[in-house]
PDB file of N, CA and C in Angstrom:
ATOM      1  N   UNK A   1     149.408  65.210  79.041  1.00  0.00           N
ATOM      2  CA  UNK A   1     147.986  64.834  79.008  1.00  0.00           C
ATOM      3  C   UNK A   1     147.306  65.232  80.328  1.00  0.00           C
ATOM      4  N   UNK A   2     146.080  65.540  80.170  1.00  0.00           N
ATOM      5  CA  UNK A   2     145.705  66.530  81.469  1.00  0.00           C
ATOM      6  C   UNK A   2     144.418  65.289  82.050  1.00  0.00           C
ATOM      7  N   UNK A   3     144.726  64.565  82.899  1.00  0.00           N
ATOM      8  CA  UNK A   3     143.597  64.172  83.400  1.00  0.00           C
ATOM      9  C   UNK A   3     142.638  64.291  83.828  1.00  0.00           C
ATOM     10  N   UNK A   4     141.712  63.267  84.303  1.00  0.00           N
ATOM     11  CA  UNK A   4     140.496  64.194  85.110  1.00  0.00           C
ATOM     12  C   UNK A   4     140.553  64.414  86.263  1.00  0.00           C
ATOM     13  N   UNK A   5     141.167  63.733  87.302  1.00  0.00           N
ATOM     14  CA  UNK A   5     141.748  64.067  88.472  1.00  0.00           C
ATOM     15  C   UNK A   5     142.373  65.647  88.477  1.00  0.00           C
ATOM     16  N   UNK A   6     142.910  66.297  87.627  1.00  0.00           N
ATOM     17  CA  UNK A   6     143.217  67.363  87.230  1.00  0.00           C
ATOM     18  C   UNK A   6     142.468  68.667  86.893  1.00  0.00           C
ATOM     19  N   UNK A   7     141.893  67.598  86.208  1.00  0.00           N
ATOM     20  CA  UNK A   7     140.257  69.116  85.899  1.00  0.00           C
ATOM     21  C   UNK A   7     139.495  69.403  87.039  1.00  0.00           C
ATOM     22  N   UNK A   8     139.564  68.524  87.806  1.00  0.00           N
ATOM     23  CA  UNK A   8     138.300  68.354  88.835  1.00  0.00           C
ATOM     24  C   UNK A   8     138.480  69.412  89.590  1.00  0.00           C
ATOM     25  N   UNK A   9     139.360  70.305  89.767  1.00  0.00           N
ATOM     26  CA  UNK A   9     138.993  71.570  90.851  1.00  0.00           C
ATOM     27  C   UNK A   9     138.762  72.796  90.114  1.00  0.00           C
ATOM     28  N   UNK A  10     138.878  72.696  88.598  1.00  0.00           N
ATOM     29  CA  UNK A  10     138.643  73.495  87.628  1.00  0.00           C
ATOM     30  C   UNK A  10     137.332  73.625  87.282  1.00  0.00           C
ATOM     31  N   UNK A  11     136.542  72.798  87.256  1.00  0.00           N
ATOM     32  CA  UNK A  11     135.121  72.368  86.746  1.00  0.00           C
ATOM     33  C   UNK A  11     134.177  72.155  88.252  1.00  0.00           C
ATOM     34  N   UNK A  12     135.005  72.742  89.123  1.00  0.00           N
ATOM     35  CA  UNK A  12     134.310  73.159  90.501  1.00  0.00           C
ATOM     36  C   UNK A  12     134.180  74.303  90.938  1.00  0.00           C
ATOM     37  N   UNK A  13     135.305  75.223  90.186  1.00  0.00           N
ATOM     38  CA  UNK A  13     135.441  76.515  90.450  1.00  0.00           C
ATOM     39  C   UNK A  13     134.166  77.316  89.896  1.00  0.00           C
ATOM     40  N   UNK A  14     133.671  77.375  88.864  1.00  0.00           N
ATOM     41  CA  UNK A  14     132.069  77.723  88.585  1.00  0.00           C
ATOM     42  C   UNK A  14     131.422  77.578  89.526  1.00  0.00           C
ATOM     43  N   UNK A  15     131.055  76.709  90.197  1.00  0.00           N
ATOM     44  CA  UNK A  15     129.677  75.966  90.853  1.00  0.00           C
ATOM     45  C   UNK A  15     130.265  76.806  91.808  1.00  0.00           C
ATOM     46  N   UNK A  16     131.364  77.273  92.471  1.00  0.00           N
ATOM     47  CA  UNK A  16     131.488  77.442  93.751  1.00  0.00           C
ATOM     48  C   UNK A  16     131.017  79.109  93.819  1.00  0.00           C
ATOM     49  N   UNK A  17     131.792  79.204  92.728  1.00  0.00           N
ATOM     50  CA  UNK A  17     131.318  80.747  92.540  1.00  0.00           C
ATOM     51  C   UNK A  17     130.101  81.344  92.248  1.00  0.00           C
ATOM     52  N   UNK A  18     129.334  80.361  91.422  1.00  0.00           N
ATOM     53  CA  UNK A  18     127.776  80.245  91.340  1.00  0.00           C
ATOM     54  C   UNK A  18     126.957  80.282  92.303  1.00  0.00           C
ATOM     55  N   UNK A  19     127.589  79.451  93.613  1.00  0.00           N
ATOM     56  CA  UNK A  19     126.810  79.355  94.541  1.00  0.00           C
ATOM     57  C   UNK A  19     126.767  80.522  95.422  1.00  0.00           C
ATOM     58  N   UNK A  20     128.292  81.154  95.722  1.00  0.00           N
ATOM     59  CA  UNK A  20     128.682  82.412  96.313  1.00  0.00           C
ATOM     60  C   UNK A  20     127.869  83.411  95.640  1.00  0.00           C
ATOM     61  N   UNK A  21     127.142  83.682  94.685  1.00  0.00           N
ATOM     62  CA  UNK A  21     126.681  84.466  94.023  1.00  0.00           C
ATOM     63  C   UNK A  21     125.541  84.431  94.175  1.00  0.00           C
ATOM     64  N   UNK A  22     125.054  83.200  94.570  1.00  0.00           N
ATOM     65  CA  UNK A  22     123.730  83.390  94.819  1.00  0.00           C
ATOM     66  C   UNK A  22     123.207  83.488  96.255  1.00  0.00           C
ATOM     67  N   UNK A  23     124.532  82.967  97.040  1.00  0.00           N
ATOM     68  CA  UNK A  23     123.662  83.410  98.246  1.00  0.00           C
ATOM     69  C   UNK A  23     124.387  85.177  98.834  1.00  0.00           C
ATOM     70  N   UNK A  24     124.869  85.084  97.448  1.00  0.00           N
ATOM     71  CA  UNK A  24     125.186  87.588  98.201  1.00  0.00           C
ATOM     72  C   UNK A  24     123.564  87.848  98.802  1.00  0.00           C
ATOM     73  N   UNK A  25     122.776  87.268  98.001  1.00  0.00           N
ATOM     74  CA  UNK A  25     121.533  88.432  98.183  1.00  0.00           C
ATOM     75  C   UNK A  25     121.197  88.003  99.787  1.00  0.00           C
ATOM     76  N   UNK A  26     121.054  86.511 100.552  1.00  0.00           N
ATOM     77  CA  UNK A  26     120.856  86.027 101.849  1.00  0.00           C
ATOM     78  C   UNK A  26     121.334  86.556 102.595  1.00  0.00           C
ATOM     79  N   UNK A  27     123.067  86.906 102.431  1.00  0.00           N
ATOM     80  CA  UNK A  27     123.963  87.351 103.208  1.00  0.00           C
ATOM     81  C   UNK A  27     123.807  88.566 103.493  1.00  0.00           C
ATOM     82  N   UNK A  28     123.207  89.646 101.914  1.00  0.00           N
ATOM     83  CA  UNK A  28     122.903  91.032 102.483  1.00  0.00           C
ATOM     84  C   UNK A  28     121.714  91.733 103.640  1.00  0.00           C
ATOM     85  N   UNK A  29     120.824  90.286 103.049  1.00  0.00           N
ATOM     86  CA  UNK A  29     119.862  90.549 104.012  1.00  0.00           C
ATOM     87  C   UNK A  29     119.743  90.099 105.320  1.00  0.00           C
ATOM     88  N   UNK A  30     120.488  88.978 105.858  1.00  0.00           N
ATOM     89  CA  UNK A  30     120.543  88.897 107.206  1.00  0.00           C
ATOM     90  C   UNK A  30     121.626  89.863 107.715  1.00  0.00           C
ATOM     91  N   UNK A  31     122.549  90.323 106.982  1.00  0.00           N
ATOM     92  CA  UNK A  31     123.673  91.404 107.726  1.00  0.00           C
ATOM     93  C   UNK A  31     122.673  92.927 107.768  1.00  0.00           C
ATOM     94  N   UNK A  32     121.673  92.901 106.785  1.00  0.00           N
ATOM     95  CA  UNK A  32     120.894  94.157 107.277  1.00  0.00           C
ATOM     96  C   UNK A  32     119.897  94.342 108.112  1.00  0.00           C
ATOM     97  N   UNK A  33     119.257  92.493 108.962  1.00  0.00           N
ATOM     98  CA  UNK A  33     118.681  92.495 109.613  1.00  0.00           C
ATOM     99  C   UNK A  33     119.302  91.716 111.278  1.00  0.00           C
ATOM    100  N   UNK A  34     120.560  92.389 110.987  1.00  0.00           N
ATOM    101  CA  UNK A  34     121.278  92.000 112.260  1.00  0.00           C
ATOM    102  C   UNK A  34     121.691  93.713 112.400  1.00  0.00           C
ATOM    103  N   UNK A  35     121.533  94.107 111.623  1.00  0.00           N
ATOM    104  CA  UNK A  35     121.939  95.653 111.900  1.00  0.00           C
ATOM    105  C   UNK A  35     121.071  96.659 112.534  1.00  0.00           C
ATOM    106  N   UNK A  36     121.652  97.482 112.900  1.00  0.00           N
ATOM    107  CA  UNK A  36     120.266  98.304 113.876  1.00  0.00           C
ATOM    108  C   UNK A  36     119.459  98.741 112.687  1.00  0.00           C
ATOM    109  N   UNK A  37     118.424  98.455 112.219  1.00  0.00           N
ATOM    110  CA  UNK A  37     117.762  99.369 110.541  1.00  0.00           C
ATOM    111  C   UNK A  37     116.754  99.440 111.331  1.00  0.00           C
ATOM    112  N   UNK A  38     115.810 100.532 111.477  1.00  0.00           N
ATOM    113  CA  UNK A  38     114.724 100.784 112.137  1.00  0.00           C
ATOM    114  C   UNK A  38     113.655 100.235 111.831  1.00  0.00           C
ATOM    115  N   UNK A  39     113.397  99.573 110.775  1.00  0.00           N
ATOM    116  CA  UNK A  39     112.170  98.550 110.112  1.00  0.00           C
ATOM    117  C   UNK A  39     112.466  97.371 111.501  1.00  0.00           C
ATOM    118  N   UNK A  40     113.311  96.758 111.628  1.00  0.00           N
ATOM    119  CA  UNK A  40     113.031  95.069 112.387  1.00  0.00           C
ATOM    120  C   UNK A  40     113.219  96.292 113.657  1.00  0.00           C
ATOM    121  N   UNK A  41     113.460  97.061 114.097  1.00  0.00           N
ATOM    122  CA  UNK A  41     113.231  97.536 115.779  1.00  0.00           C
ATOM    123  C   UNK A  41     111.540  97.633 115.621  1.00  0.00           C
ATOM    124  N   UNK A  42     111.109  98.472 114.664  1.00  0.00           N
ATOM    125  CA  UNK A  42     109.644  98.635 114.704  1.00  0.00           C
ATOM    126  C   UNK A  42     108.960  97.525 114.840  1.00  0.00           C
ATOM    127  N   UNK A  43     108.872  96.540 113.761  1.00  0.00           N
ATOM    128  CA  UNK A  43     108.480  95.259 113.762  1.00  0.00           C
ATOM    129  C   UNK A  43     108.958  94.841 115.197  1.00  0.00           C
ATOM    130  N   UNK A  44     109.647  94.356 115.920  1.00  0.00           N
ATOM    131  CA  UNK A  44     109.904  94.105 117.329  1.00  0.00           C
ATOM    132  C   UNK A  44     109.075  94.678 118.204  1.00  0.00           C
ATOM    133  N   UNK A  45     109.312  95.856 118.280  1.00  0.00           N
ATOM    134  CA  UNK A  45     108.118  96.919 119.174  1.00  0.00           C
ATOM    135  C   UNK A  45     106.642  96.177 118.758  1.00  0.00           C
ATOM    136  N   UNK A  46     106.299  96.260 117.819  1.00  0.00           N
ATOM    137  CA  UNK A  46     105.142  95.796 117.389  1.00  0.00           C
ATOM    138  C   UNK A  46     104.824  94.151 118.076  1.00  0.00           C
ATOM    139  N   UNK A  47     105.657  93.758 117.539  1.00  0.00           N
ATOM    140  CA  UNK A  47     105.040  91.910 118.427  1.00  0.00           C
ATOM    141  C   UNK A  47     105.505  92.519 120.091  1.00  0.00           C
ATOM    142  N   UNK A  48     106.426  92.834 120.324  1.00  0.00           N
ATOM    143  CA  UNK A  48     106.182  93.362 121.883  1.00  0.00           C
ATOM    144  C   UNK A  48     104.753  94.178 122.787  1.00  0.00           C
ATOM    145  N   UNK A  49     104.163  94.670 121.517  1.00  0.00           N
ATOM    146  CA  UNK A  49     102.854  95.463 121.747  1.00  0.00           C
ATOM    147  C   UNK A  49     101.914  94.554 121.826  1.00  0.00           C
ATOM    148  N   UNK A  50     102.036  93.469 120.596  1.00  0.00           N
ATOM    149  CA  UNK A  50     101.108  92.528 120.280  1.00  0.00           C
ATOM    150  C   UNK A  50     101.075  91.650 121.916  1.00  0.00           C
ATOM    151  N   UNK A  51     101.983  91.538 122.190  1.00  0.00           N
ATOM    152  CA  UNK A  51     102.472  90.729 123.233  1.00  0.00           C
ATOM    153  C   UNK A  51     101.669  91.215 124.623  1.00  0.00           C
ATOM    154  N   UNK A  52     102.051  92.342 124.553  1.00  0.00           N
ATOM    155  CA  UNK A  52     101.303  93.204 125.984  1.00  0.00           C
ATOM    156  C   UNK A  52      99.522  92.957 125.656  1.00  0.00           C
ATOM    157  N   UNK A  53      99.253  93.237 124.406  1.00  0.00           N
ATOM    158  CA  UNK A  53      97.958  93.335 124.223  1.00  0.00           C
ATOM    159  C   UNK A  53      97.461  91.821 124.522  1.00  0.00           C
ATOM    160  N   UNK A  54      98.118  90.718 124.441  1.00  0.00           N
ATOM    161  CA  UNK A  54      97.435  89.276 124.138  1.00  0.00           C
ATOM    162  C   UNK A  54      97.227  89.123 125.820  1.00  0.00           C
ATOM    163  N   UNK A  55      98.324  89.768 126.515  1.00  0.00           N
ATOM    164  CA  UNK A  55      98.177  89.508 128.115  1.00  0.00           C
ATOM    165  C   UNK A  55      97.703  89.855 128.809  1.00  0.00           C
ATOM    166  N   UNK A  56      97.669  91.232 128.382  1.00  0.00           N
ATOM    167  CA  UNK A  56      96.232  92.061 129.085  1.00  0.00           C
ATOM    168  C   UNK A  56      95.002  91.367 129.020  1.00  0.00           C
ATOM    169  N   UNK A  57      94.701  90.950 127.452  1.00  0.00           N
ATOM    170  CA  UNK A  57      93.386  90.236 127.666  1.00  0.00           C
ATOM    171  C   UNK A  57      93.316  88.802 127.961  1.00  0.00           C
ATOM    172  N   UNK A  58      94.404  88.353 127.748  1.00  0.00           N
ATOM    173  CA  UNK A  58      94.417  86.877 128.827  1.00  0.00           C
ATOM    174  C   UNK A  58      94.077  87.228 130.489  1.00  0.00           C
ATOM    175  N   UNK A  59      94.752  88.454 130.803  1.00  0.00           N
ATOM    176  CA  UNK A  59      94.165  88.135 132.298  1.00  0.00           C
ATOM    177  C   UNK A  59      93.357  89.017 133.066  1.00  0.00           C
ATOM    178  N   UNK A  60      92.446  89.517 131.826  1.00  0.00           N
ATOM    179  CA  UNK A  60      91.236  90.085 131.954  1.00  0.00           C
ATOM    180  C   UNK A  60      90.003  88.993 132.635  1.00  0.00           C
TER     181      UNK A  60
END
């Protein structure tokens, strides 16, 4: 007789894998925005520009 104490890592194995599945897509995208991809260097440059520009006219 198969208890439920028994099932219980069986009827977890879905959910776990469900969950692994759903966060692939999070995982791909922070490993592609930890990667050198020239989109987030640009974007960087850009608030770095933004940055120069806000200070210049702050201490205008």
């Amino acid at each position: 007789m198969i208890t439920l104490k028994n099932m219980a890592p069986f009827k977890l194995l879905p959910i776990v894998f469900r969950s692994l599945i759903l966060s692939l897509p999070m995982i791909v995208v922070i490993s592609l925005h930890l990667e050198d991809n020239p989109l987030v260097e640009r974007k960087q440059r850009n608030y770095q520009y933004q940055d120069l520009v806000l200070y210049k006219e702050a201490s205008m």
